[in-house]
C-alpha atoms as a PDB file:
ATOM      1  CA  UNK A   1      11.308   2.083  27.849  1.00  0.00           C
ATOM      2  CA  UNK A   2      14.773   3.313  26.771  1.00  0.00           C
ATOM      3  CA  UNK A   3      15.882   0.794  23.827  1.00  0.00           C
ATOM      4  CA  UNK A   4      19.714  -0.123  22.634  1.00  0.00           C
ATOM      5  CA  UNK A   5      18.725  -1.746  19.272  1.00  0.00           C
ATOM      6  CA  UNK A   6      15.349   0.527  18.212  1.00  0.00           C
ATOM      7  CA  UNK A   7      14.285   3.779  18.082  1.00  0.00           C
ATOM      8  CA  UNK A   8      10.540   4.041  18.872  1.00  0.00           C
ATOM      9  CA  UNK A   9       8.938   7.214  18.463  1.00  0.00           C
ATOM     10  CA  UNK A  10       5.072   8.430  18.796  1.00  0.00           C
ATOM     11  CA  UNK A  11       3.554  10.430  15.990  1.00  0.00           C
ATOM     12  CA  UNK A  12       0.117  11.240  17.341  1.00  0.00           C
ATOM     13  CA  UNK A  13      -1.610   7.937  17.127  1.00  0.00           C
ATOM     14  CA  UNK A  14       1.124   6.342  15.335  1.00  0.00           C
ATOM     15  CA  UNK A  15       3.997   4.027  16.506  1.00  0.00           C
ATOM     16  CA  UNK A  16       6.999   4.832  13.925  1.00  0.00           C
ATOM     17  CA  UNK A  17       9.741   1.666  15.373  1.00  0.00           C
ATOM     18  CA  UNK A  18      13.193   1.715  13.712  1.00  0.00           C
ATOM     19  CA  UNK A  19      15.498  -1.275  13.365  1.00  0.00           C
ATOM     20  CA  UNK A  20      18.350   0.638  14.201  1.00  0.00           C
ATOM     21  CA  UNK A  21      21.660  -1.465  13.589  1.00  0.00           C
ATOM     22  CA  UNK A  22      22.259  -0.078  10.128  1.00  0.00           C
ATOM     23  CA  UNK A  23      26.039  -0.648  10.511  1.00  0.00           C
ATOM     24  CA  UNK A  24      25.367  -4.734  10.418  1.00  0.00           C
ATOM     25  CA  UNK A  25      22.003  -4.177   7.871  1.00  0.00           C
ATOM     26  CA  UNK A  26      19.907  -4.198  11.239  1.00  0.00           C
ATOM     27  CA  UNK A  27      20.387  -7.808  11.189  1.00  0.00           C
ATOM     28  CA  UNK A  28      18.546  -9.758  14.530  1.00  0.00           C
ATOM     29  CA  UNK A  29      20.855 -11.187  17.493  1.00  0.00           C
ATOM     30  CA  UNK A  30      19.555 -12.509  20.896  1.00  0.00           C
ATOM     31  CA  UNK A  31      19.590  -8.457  22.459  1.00  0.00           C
ATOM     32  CA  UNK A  32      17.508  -7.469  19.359  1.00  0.00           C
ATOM     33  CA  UNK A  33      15.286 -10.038  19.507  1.00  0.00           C
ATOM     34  CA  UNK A  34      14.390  -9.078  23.452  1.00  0.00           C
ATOM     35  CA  UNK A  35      14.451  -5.734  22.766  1.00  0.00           C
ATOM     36  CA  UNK A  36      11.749  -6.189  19.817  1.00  0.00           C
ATOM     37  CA  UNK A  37       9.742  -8.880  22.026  1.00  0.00           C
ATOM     38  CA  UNK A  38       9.743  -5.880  25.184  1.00  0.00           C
ATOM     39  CA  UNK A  39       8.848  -3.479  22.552  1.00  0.00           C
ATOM     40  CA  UNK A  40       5.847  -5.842  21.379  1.00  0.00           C
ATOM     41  CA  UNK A  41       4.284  -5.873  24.928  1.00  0.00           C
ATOM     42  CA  UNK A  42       4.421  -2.053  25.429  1.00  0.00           C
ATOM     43  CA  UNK A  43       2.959  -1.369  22.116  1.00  0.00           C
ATOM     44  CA  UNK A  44       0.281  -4.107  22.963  1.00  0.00           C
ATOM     45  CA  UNK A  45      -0.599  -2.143  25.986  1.00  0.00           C
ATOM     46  CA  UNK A  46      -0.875   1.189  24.246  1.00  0.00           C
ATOM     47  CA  UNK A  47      -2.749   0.029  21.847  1.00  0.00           C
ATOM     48  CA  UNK A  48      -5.186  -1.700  24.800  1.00  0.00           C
ATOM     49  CA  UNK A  49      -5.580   2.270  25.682  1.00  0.00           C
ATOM     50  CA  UNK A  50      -5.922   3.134  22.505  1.00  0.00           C
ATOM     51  CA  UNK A  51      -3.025   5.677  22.417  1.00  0.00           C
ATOM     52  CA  UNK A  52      -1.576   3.860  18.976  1.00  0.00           C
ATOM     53  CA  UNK A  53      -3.863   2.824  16.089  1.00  0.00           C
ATOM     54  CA  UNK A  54      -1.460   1.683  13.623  1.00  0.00           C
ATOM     55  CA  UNK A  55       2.586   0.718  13.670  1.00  0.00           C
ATOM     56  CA  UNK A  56       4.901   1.217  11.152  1.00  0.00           C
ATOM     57  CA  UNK A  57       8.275  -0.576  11.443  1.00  0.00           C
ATOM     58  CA  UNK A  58      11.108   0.351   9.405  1.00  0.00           C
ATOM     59  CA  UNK A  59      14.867  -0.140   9.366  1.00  0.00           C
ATOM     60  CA  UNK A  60      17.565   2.372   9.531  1.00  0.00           C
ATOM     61  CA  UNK A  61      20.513   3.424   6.689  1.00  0.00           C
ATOM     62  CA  UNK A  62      20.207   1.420   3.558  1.00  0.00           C
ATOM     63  CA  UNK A  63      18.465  -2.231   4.303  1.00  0.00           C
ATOM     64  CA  UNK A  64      15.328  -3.111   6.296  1.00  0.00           C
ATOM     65  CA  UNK A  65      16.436  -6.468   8.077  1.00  0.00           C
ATOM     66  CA  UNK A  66      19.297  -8.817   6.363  1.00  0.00           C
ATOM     67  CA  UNK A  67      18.288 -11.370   9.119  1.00  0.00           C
ATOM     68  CA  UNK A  68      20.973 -12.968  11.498  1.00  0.00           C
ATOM     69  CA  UNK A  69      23.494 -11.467  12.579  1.00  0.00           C
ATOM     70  CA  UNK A  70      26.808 -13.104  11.953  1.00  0.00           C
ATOM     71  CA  UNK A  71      28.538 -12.597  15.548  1.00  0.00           C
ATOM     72  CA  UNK A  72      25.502 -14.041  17.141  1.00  0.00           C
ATOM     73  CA  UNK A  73      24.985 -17.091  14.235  1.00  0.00           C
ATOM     74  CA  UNK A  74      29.124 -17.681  15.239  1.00  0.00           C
ATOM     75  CA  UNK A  75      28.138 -18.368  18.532  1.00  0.00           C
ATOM     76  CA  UNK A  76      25.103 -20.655  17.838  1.00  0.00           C
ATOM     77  CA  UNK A  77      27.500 -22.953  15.879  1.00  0.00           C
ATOM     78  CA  UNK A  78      28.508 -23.633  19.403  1.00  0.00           C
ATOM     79  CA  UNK A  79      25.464 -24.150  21.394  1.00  0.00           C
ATOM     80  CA  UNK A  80      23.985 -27.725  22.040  1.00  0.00           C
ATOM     81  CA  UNK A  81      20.576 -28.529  20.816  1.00  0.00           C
ATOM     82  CA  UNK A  82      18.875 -27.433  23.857  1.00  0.00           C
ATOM     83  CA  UNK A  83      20.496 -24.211  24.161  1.00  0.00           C
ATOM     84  CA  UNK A  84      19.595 -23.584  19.975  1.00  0.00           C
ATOM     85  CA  UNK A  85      15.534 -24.759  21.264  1.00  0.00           C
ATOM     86  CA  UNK A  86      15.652 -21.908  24.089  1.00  0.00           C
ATOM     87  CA  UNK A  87      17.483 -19.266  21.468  1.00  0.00           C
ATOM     88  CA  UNK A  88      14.894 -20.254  18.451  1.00  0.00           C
ATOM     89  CA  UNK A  89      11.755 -20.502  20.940  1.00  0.00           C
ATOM     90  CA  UNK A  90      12.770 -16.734  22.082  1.00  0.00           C
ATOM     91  CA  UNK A  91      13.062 -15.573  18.278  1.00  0.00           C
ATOM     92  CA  UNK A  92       9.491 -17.566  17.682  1.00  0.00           C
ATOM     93  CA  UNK A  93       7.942 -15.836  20.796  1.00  0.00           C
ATOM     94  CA  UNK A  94       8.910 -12.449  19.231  1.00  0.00           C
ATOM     95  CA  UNK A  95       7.425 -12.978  15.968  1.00  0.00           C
ATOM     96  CA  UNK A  96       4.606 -14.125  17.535  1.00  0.00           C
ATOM     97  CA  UNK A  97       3.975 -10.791  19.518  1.00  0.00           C
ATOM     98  CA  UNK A  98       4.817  -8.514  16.677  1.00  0.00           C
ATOM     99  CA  UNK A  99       1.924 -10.719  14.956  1.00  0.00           C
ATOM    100  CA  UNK A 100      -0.708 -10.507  17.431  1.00  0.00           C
ATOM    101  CA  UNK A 101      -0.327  -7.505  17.855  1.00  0.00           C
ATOM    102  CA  UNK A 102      -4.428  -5.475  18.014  1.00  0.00           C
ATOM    103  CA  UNK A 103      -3.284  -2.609  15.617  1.00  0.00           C
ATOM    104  CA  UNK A 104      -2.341  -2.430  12.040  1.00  0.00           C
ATOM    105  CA  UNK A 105       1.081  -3.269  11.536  1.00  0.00           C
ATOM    106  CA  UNK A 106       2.927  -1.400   8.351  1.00  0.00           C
ATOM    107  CA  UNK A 107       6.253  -2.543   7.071  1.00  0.00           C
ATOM    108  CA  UNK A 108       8.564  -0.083   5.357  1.00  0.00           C
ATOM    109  CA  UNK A 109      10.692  -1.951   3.124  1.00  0.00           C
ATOM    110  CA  UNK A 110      14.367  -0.912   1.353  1.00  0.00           C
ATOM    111  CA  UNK A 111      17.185  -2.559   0.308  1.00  0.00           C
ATOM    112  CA  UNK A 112      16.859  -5.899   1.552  1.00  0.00           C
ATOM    113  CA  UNK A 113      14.582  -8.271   3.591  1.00  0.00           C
ATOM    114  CA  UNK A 114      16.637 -11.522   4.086  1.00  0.00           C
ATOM    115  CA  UNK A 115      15.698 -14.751   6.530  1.00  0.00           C
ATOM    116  CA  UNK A 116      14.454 -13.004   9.586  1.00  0.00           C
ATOM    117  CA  UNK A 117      14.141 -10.075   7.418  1.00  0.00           C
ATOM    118  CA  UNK A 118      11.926 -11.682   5.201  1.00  0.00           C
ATOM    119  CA  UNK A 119       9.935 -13.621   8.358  1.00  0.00           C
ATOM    120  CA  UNK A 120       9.702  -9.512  10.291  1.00  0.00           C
ATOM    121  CA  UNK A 121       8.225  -8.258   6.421  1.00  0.00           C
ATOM    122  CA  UNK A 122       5.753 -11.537   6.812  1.00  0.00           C
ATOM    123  CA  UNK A 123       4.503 -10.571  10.104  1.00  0.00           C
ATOM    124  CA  UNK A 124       3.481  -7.312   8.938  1.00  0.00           C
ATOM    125  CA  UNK A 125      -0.057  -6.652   8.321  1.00  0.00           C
ATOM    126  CA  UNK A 126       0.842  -4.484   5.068  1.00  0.00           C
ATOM    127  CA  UNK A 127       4.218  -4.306   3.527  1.00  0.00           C
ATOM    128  CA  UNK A 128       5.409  -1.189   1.354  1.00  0.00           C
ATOM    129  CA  UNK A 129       8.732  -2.089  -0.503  1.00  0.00           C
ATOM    130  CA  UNK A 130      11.004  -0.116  -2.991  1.00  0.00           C
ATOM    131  CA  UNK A 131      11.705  -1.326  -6.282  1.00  0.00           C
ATOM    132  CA  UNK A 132      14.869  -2.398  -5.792  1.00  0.00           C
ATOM    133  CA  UNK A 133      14.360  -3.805  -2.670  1.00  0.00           C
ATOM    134  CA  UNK A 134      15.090  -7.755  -2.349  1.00  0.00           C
ATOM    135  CA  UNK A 135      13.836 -10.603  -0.366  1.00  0.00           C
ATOM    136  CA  UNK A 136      14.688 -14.390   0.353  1.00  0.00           C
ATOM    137  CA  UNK A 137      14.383 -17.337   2.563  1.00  0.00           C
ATOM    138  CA  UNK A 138      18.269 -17.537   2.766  1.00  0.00           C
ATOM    139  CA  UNK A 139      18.222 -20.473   5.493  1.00  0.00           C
ATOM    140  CA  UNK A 140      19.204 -23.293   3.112  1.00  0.00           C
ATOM    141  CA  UNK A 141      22.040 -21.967   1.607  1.00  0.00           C
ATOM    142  CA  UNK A 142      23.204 -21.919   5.183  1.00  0.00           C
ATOM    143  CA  UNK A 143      22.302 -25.826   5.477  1.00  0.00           C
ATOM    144  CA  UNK A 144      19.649 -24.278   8.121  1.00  0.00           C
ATOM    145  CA  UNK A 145      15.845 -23.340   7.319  1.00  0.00           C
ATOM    146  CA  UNK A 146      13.520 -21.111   7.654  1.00  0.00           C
ATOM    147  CA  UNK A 147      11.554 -22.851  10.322  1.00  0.00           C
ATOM    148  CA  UNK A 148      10.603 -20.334  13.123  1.00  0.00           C
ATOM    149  CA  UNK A 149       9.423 -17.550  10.306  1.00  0.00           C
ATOM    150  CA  UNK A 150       7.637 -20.499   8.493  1.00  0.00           C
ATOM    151  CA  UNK A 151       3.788 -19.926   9.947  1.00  0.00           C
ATOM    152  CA  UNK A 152       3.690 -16.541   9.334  1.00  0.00           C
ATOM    153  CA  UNK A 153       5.677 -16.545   5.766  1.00  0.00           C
ATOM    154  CA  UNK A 154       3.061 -19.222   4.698  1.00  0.00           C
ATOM    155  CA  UNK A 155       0.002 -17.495   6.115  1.00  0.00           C
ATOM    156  CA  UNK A 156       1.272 -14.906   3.531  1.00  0.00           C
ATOM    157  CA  UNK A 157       3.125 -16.776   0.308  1.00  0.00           C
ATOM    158  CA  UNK A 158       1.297 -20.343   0.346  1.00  0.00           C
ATOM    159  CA  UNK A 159       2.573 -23.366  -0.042  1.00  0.00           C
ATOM    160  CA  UNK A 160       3.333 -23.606  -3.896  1.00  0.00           C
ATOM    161  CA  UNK A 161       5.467 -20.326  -3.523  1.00  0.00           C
ATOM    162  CA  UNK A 162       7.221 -21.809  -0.137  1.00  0.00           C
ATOM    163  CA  UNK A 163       8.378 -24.918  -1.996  1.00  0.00           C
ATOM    164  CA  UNK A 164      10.201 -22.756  -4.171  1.00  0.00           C
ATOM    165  CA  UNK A 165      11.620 -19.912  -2.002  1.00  0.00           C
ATOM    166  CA  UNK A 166      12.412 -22.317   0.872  1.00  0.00           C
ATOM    167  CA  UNK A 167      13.604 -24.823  -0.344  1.00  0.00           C
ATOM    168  CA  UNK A 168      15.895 -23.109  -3.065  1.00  0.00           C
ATOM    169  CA  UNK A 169      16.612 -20.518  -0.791  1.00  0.00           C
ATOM    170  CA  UNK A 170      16.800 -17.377  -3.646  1.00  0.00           C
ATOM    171  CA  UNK A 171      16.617 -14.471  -3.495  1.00  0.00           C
ATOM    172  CA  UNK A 172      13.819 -12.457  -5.191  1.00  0.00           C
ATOM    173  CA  UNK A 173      12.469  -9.069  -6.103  1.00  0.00           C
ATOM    174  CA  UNK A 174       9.714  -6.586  -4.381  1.00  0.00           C
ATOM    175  CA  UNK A 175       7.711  -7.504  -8.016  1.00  0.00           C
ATOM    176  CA  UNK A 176       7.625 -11.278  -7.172  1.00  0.00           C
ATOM    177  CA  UNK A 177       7.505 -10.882  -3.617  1.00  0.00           C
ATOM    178  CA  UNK A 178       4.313  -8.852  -4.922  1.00  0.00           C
ATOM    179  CA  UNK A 179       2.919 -11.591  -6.796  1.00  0.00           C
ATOM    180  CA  UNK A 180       2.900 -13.846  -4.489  1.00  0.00           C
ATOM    181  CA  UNK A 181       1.132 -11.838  -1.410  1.00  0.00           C
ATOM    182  CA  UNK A 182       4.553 -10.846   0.936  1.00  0.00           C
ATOM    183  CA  UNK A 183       4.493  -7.130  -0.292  1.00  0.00           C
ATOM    184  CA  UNK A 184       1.327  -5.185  -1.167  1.00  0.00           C
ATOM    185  CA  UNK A 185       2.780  -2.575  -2.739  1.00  0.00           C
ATOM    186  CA  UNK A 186       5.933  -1.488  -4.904  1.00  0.00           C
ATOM    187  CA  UNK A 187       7.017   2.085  -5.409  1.00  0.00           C
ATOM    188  CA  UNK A 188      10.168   3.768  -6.416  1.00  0.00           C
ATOM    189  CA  UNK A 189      12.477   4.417  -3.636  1.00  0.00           C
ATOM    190  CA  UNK A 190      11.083   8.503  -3.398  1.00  0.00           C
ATOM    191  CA  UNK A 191       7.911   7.560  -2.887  1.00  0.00           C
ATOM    192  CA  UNK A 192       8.499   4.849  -0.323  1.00  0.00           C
ATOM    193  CA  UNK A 193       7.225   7.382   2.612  1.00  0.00           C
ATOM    194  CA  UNK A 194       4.206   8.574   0.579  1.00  0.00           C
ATOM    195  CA  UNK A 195       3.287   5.434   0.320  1.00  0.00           C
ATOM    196  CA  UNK A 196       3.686   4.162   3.580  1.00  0.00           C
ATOM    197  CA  UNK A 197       1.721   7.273   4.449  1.00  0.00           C
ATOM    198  CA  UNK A 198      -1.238   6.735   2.194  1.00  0.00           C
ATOM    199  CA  UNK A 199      -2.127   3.554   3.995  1.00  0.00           C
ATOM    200  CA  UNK A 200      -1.477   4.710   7.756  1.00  0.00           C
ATOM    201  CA  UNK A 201      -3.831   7.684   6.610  1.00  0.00           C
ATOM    202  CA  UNK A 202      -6.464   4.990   5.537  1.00  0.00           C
ATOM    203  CA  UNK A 203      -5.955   2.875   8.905  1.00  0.00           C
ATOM    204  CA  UNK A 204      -6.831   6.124  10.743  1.00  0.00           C
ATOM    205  CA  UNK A 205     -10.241   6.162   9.305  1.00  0.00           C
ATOM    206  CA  UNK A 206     -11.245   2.643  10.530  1.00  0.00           C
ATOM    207  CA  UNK A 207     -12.407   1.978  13.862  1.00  0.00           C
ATOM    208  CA  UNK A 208      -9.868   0.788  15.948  1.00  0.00           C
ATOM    209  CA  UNK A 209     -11.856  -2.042  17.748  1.00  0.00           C
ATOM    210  CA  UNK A 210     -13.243  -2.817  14.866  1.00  0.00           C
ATOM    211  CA  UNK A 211      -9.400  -3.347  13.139  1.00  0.00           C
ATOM    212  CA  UNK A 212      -8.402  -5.637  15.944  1.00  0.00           C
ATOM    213  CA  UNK A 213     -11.370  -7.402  15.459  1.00  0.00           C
ATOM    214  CA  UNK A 214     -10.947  -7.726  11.700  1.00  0.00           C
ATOM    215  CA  UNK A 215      -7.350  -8.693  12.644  1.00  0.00           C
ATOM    216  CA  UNK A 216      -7.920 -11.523  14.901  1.00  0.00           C
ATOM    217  CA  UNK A 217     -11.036 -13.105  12.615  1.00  0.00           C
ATOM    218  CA  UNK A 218      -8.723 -13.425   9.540  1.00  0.00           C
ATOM    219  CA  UNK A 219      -6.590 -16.536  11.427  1.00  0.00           C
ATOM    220  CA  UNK A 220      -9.814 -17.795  13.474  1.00  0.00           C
ATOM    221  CA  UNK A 221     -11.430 -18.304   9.979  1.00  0.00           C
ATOM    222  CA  UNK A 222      -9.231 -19.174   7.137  1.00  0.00           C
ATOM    223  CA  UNK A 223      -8.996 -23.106   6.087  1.00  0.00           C
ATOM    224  CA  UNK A 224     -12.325 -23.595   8.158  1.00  0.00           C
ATOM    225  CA  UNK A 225     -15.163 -25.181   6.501  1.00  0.00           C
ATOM    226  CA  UNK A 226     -17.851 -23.104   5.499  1.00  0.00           C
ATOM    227  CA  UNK A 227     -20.339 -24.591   8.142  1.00  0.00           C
ATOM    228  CA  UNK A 228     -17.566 -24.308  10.693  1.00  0.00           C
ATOM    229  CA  UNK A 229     -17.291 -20.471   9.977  1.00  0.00           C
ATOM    230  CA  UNK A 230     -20.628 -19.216   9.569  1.00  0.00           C
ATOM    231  CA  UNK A 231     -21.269 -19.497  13.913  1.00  0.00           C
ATOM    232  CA  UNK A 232     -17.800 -17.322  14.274  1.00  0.00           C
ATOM    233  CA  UNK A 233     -18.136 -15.184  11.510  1.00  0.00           C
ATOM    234  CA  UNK A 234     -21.850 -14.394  12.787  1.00  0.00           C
ATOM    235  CA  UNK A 235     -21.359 -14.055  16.641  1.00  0.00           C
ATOM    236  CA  UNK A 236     -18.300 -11.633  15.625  1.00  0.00           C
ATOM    237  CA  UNK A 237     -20.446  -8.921  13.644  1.00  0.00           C
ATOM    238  CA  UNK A 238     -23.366  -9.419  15.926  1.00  0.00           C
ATOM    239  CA  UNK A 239     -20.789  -8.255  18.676  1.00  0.00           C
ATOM    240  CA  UNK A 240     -19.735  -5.405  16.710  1.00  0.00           C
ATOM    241  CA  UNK A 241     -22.962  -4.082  15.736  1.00  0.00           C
ATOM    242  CA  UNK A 242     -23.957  -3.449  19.187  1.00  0.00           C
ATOM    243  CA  UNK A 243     -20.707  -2.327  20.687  1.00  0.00           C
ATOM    244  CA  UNK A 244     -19.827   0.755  21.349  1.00  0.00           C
ATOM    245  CA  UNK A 245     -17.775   2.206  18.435  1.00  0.00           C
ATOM    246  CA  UNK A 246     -19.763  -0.009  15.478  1.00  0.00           C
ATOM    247  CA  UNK A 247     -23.391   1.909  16.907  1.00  0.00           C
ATOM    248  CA  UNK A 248     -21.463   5.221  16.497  1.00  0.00           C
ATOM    249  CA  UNK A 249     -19.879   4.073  13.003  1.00  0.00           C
ATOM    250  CA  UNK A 250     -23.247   3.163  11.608  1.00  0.00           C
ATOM    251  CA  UNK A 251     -24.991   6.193  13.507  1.00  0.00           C
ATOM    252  CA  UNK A 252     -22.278   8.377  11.840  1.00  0.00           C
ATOM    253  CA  UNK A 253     -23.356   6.433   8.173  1.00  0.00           C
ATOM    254  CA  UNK A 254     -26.772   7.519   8.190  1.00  0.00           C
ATOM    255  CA  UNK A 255     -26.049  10.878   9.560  1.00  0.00           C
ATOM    256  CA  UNK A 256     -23.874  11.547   6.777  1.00  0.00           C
ATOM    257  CA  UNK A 257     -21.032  12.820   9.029  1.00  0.00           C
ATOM    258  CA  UNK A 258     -17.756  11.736   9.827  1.00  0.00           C
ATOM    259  CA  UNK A 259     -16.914   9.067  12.891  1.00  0.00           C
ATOM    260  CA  UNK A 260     -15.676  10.130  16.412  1.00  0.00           C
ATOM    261  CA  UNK A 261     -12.136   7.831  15.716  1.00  0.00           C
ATOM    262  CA  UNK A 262     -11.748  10.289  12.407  1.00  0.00           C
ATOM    263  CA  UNK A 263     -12.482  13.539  13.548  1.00  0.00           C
ATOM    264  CA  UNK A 264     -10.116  12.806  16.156  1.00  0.00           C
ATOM    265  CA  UNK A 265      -7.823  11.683  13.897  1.00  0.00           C
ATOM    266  CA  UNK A 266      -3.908  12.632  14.477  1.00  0.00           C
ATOM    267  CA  UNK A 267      -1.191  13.861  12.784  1.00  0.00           C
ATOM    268  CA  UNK A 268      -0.027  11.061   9.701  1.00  0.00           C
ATOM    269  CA  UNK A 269       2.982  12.364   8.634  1.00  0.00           C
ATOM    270  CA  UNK A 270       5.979  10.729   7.506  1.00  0.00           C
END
């Protein structure tokens, strides 16, 4: 699919997609937001063949995402209630694709990651940011809020860090954002790519199926009760075990050899 908004490119079994608006700080409007939620389903699909095994998203020039896009918030200020529902509901719906989606997601994170910035960093399975690099839940210094980024944000910060960062709407820095569980790791701005590298290199030595897997039990089991966990958290390696991929990963243990998925690994570089 030929994109307007992104550049998405295939690096062996890697998906590089670039947020690539850098004249407006490849801030999100309604075209954007389609293009990213089309992008989502296609990458979904590949992944479903397993032609991808791991995503890295990244935004062009100087800033990852600074979030809206003032042309397209200038025309919200106009829309009735109903017609904000349908243009929110679309932004939610592309979130929640980029989210679900079976493969390790990687963000690459410089200059700033602002509102929807900041909500497109959350969604992200691991985030690599730059020293300098800056983040916020803007919304309320708008009079707004940071509601349809809010699931996936708290699935990340918690609660005690949302009541600050929401409600005071500040901005903060790649150490905090650290510290509190939206970045996993800081570097200085050379060694953003290395880094970013480093971890698709280590995706590419875990089964795929078994990623996805790992992926989809982490929502499926956190704030369950113990009791309530133990049947899902059972049945799931059970199912692995005797699948396909986790017989060859444990065959390939005790053989003292290397996996099918990483001998036939691709090209990683940045």
């Amino acid at each position: 699919m030929t994109y307007t908004h992104l550049v998405s490119q295939r690096d062996g079994a890697v998906e590089r997609l670039t947020l690539n608006r850098p004249d407006v700080r490849n801030a999100f409007n309604e075209h954007v937001i389609a293009e990213l939620t089309a992008w989502a389903a296609e990458a979904r699909a590949a992944a479903a063949r397993h032609d991808i095994r791991a995503i890295v998203i990244a935004g062009a020039g100087k800033v990852f995402c600074a979030g809206a896009d003032v042309t397209w918030m200038s025309k919200t200020v106009h829309f009735t209630e109903e017609e904000n529902l349908r243009d929110a509901t679309a932004m939610s719906r592309m979130f929640a694709a980029i989210n679900e989606l079976p493969v390790a997601v990687v963000g690459r994170v410089q200059g700033a990651a602002l509102g929807g910035g900041a909500g497109l960093a959350a969604v992200c399975d691991i985030v690599v940011a730059e020293e300098a690099a800056l983040f916020g839940f803007t919304e309320t210094k708008l009079g707004i809020l940071p509601a349809v980024i809010s699931p996936f944000a708290l699935a990340k910060i918690g609660q005690s860090a949302a009541r600050e960062l929401f409600l005071t709407g500040a901005r903060f820095s790649a150490a905090r954002a650290k510290e509190i569980g939206l970045v996993h790791e800081v570097v200085p701005a050379v060694e953003l790519d290395a880094a970013v590298n480093r971890y698709v290199t280590e995706l590419l030595t875990a089964g795929p199926e078994a990623i996805a897997a790992a992926k989809a039990l982490i929502p499926n089991v956190s704030g369950r009760p113990i009791a309530d966990a133990m049947p899902i958290t059972a049945a799931a390696i059970a199912a692995r075990r005797v699948s396909t991929e986790g017989q060859e990963g444990l065959k390939a243990f005790l053989e003292k050899r290397a996996a099918s998925w990483v001998a036939s690994r691709e090209n990683t570089k940045c």
